[in-house]
C-alpha atoms as a PDB file:
ATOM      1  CA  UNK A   1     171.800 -67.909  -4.902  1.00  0.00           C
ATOM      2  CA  UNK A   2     173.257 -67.038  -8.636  1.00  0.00           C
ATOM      3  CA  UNK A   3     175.553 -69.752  -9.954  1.00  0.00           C
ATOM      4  CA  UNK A   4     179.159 -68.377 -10.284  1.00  0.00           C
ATOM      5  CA  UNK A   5     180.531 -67.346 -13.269  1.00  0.00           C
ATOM      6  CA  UNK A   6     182.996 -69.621 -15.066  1.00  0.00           C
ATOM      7  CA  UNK A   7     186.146 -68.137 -16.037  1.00  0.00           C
ATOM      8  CA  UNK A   8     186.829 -68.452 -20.175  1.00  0.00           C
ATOM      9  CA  UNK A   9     190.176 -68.544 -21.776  1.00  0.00           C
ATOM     10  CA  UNK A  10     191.069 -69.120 -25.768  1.00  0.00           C
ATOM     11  CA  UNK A  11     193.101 -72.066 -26.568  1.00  0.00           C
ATOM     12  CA  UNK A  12     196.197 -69.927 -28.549  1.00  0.00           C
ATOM     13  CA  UNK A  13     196.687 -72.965 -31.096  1.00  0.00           C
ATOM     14  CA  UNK A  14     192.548 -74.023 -31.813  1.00  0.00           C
ATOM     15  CA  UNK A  15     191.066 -70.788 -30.770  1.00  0.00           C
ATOM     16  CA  UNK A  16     188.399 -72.244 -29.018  1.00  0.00           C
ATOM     17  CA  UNK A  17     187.059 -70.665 -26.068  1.00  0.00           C
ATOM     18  CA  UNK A  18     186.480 -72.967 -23.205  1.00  0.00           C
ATOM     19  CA  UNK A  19     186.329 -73.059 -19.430  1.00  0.00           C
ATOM     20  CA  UNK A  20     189.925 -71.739 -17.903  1.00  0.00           C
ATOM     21  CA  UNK A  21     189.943 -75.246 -16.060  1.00  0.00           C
ATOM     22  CA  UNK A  22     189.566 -77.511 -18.946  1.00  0.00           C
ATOM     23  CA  UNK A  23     192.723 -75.537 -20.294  1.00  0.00           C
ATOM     24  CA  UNK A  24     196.366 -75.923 -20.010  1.00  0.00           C
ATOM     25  CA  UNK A  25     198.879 -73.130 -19.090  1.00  0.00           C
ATOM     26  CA  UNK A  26     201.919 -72.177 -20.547  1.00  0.00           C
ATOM     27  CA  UNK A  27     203.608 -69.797 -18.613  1.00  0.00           C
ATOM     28  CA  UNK A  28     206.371 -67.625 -19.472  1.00  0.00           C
ATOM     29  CA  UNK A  29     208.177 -66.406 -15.732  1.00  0.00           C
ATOM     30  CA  UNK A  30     209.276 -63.115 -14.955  1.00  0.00           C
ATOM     31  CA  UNK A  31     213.032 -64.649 -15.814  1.00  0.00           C
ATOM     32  CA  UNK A  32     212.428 -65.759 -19.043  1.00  0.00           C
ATOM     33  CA  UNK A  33     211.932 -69.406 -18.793  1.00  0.00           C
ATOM     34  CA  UNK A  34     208.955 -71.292 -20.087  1.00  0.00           C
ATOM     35  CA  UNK A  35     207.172 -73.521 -18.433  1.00  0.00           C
ATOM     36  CA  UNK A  36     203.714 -75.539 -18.034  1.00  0.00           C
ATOM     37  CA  UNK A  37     201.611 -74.470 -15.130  1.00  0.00           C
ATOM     38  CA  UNK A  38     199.228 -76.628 -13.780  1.00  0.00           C
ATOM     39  CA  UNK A  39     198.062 -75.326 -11.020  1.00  0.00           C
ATOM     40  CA  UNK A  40     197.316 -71.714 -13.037  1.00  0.00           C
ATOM     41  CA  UNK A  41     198.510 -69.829 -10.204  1.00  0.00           C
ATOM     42  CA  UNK A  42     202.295 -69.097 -11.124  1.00  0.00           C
ATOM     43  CA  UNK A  43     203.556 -65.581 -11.601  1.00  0.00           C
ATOM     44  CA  UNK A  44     204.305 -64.724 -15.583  1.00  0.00           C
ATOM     45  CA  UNK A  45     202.710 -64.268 -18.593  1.00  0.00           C
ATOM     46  CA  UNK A  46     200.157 -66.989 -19.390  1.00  0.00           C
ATOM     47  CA  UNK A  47     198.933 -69.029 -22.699  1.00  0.00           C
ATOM     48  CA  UNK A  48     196.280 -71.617 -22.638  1.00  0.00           C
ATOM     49  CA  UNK A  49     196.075 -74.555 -24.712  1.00  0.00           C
ATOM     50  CA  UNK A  50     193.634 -77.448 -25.019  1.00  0.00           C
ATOM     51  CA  UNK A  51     194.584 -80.693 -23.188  1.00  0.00           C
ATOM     52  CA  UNK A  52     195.554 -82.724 -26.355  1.00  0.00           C
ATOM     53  CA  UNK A  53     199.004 -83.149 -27.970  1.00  0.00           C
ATOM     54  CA  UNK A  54     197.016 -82.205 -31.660  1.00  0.00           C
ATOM     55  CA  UNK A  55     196.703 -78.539 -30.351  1.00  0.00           C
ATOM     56  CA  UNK A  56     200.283 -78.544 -29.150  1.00  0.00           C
ATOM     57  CA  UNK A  57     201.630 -79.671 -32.095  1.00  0.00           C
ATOM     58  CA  UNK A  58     199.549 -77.015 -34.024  1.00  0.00           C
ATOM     59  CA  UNK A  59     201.103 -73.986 -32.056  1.00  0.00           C
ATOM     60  CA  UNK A  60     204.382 -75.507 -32.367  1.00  0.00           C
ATOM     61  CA  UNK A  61     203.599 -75.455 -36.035  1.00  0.00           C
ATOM     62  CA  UNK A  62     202.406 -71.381 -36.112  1.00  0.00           C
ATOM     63  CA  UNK A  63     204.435 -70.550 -33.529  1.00  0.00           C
ATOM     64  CA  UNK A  64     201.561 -69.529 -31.346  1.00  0.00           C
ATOM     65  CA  UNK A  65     202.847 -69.553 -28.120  1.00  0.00           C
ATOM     66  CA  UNK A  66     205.656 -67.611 -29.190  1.00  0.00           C
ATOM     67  CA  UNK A  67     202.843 -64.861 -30.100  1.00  0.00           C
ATOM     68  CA  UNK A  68     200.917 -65.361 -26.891  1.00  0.00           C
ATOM     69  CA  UNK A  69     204.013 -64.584 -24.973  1.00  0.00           C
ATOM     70  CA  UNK A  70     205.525 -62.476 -26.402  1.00  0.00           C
ATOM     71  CA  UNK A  71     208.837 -64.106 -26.240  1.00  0.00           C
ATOM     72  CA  UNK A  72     210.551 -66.391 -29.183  1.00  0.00           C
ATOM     73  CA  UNK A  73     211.104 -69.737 -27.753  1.00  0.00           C
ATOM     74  CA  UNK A  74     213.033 -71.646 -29.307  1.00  0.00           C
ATOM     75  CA  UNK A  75     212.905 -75.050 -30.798  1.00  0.00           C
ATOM     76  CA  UNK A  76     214.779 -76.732 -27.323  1.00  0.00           C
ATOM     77  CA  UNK A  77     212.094 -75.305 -25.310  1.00  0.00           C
ATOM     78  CA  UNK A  78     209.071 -76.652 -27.397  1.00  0.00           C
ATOM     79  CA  UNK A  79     210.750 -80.084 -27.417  1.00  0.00           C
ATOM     80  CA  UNK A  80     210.771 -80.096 -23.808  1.00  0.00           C
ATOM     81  CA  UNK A  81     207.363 -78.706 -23.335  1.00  0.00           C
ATOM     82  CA  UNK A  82     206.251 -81.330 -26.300  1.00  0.00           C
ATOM     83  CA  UNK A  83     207.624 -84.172 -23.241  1.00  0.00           C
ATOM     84  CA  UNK A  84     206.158 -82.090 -20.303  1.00  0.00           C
ATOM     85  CA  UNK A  85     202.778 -81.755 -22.417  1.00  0.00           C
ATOM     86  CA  UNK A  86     202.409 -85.727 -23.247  1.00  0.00           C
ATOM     87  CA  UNK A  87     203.617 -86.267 -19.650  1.00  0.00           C
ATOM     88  CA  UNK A  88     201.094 -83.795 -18.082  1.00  0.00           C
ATOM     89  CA  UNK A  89     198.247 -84.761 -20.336  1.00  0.00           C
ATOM     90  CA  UNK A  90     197.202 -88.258 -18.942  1.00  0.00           C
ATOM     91  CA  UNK A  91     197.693 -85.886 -15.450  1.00  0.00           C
ATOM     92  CA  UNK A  92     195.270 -83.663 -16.608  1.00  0.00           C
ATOM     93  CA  UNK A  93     192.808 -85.783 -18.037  1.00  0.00           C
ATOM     94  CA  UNK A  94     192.678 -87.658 -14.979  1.00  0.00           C
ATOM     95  CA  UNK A  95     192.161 -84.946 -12.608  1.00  0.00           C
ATOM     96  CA  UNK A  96     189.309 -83.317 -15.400  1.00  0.00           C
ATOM     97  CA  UNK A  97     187.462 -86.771 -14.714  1.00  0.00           C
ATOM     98  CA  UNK A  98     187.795 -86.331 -11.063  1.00  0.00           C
ATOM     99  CA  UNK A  99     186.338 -83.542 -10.983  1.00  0.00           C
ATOM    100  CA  UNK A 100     183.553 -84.746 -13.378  1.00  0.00           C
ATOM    101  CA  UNK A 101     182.567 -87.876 -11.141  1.00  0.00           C
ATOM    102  CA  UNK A 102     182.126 -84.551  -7.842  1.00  0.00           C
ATOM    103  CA  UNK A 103     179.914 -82.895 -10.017  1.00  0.00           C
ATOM    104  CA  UNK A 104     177.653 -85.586 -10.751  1.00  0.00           C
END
Protein backbone atom coordinates (compact mmCIF):
# COMPACT_ATOMS: atom_id res chain seq x y z
CA UNK A 1 0.00 0.00 0.00
CA UNK A 2 1.52 3.68 -0.98
CA UNK A 3 1.57 6.05 1.98
CA UNK A 4 -0.88 8.98 1.36
CA UNK A 5 0.12 12.10 0.29
CA UNK A 6 0.30 14.95 2.81
CA UNK A 7 -1.42 18.01 1.91
CA UNK A 8 1.17 21.32 1.87
CA UNK A 9 0.13 24.83 2.47
CA UNK A 10 2.54 28.18 2.75
CA UNK A 11 2.44 29.99 5.94
CA UNK A 12 1.34 33.74 4.28
CA UNK A 13 3.53 35.62 7.03
CA UNK A 14 7.01 33.05 7.12
CA UNK A 15 6.51 31.49 3.79
CA UNK A 16 7.34 28.26 4.85
CA UNK A 17 5.75 25.38 3.38
CA UNK A 18 4.60 22.82 5.83
CA UNK A 19 2.01 20.11 6.33
CA UNK A 20 -1.75 21.76 5.97
CA UNK A 21 -2.29 20.25 9.60
CA UNK A 22 0.54 21.80 11.38
CA UNK A 23 -1.02 25.15 9.96
CA UNK A 24 -3.54 27.56 11.13
CA UNK A 25 -6.49 28.95 9.04
CA UNK A 26 -7.66 32.21 8.58
CA UNK A 27 -10.70 32.28 6.84
CA UNK A 28 -12.40 35.02 5.21
CA UNK A 29 -16.55 33.85 4.83
CA UNK A 30 -18.58 34.35 1.96
CA UNK A 31 -20.09 37.54 4.13
CA UNK A 32 -17.12 39.24 4.70
CA UNK A 33 -16.15 38.45 8.17
CA UNK A 34 -12.83 37.05 9.24
CA UNK A 35 -12.33 34.46 11.22
CA UNK A 36 -9.88 31.54 12.51
CA UNK A 37 -10.82 28.10 11.37
CA UNK A 38 -9.73 25.30 13.13
CA UNK A 39 -11.24 22.65 11.95
CA UNK A 40 -10.12 23.76 8.05
CA UNK A 41 -13.36 22.81 6.80
CA UNK A 42 -15.37 26.23 6.76
CA UNK A 43 -16.65 27.73 3.55
CA UNK A 44 -14.48 31.07 2.41
CA UNK A 45 -11.38 32.01 1.29
CA UNK A 46 -8.51 30.52 3.31
CA UNK A 47 -4.87 31.76 4.65
CA UNK A 48 -2.57 29.62 6.62
CA UNK A 49 -0.28 30.68 9.19
CA UNK A 50 2.20 28.92 11.46
CA UNK A 51 1.00 28.11 15.02
CA UNK A 52 3.09 30.84 16.83
CA UNK A 53 2.07 34.42 17.77
CA UNK A 54 5.81 35.58 16.01
CA UNK A 55 4.25 34.72 12.54
CA UNK A 56 1.03 36.48 13.42
CA UNK A 57 2.51 39.40 14.45
CA UNK A 58 4.66 39.41 11.22
CA UNK A 59 1.54 39.40 8.83
CA UNK A 60 -0.05 41.88 10.95
CA UNK A 61 3.08 43.84 10.31
CA UNK A 62 3.00 43.32 6.10
CA UNK A 63 -0.38 43.07 6.01
CA UNK A 64 -0.28 39.57 4.68
CA UNK A 65 -3.44 38.28 5.34
CA UNK A 66 -4.96 41.19 3.92
CA UNK A 67 -3.08 39.98 0.55
CA UNK A 68 -4.00 36.34 1.01
CA UNK A 69 -7.59 37.32 1.13
CA UNK A 70 -8.04 39.55 -0.77
CA UNK A 71 -9.97 41.71 1.52
CA UNK A 72 -8.47 44.81 3.75
CA UNK A 73 -9.10 43.98 7.28
CA UNK A 74 -8.82 46.31 9.35
CA UNK A 75 -6.90 46.99 12.46
CA UNK A 76 -10.24 45.84 14.89
CA UNK A 77 -10.24 42.62 13.18
CA UNK A 78 -6.45 41.77 13.61
CA UNK A 79 -6.76 42.75 17.29
CA UNK A 80 -9.36 40.28 17.73
CA UNK A 81 -7.77 37.59 15.73
CA UNK A 82 -4.31 38.64 17.70
CA UNK A 83 -6.77 37.32 21.10
CA UNK A 84 -8.38 34.39 19.12
CA UNK A 85 -4.71 33.43 17.84
CA UNK A 86 -2.98 33.45 21.53
CA UNK A 87 -6.23 31.81 22.72
CA UNK A 88 -6.25 29.09 19.98
CA UNK A 89 -2.54 28.51 20.06
CA UNK A 90 -2.06 26.54 23.41
CA UNK A 91 -5.42 24.67 21.61
CA UNK A 92 -3.50 23.87 18.81
CA UNK A 93 -0.37 22.92 20.20
CA UNK A 94 -2.05 20.59 22.34
CA UNK A 95 -4.03 18.78 19.88
CA UNK A 96 -0.52 18.76 17.38
CA UNK A 97 0.99 16.70 20.43
CA UNK A 98 -1.94 14.47 20.50
CA UNK A 99 -1.67 13.56 17.50
CA UNK A 100 2.15 13.10 17.81
CA UNK A 101 1.91 10.63 20.90
CA UNK A 102 -0.92 8.28 17.97
CA UNK A 103 1.72 8.30 15.65
CA UNK A 104 4.35 6.97 17.70
Amino acid sequence: MRPRKVPLRKCVACQEMKPKRELIRVVRTPDEEVLIDLTGKKAGRGAYLCGQVSCFKLAKKSKALDRALKQAVNASIYDQLEQDFIAVEDEFLAGKERENDGNE
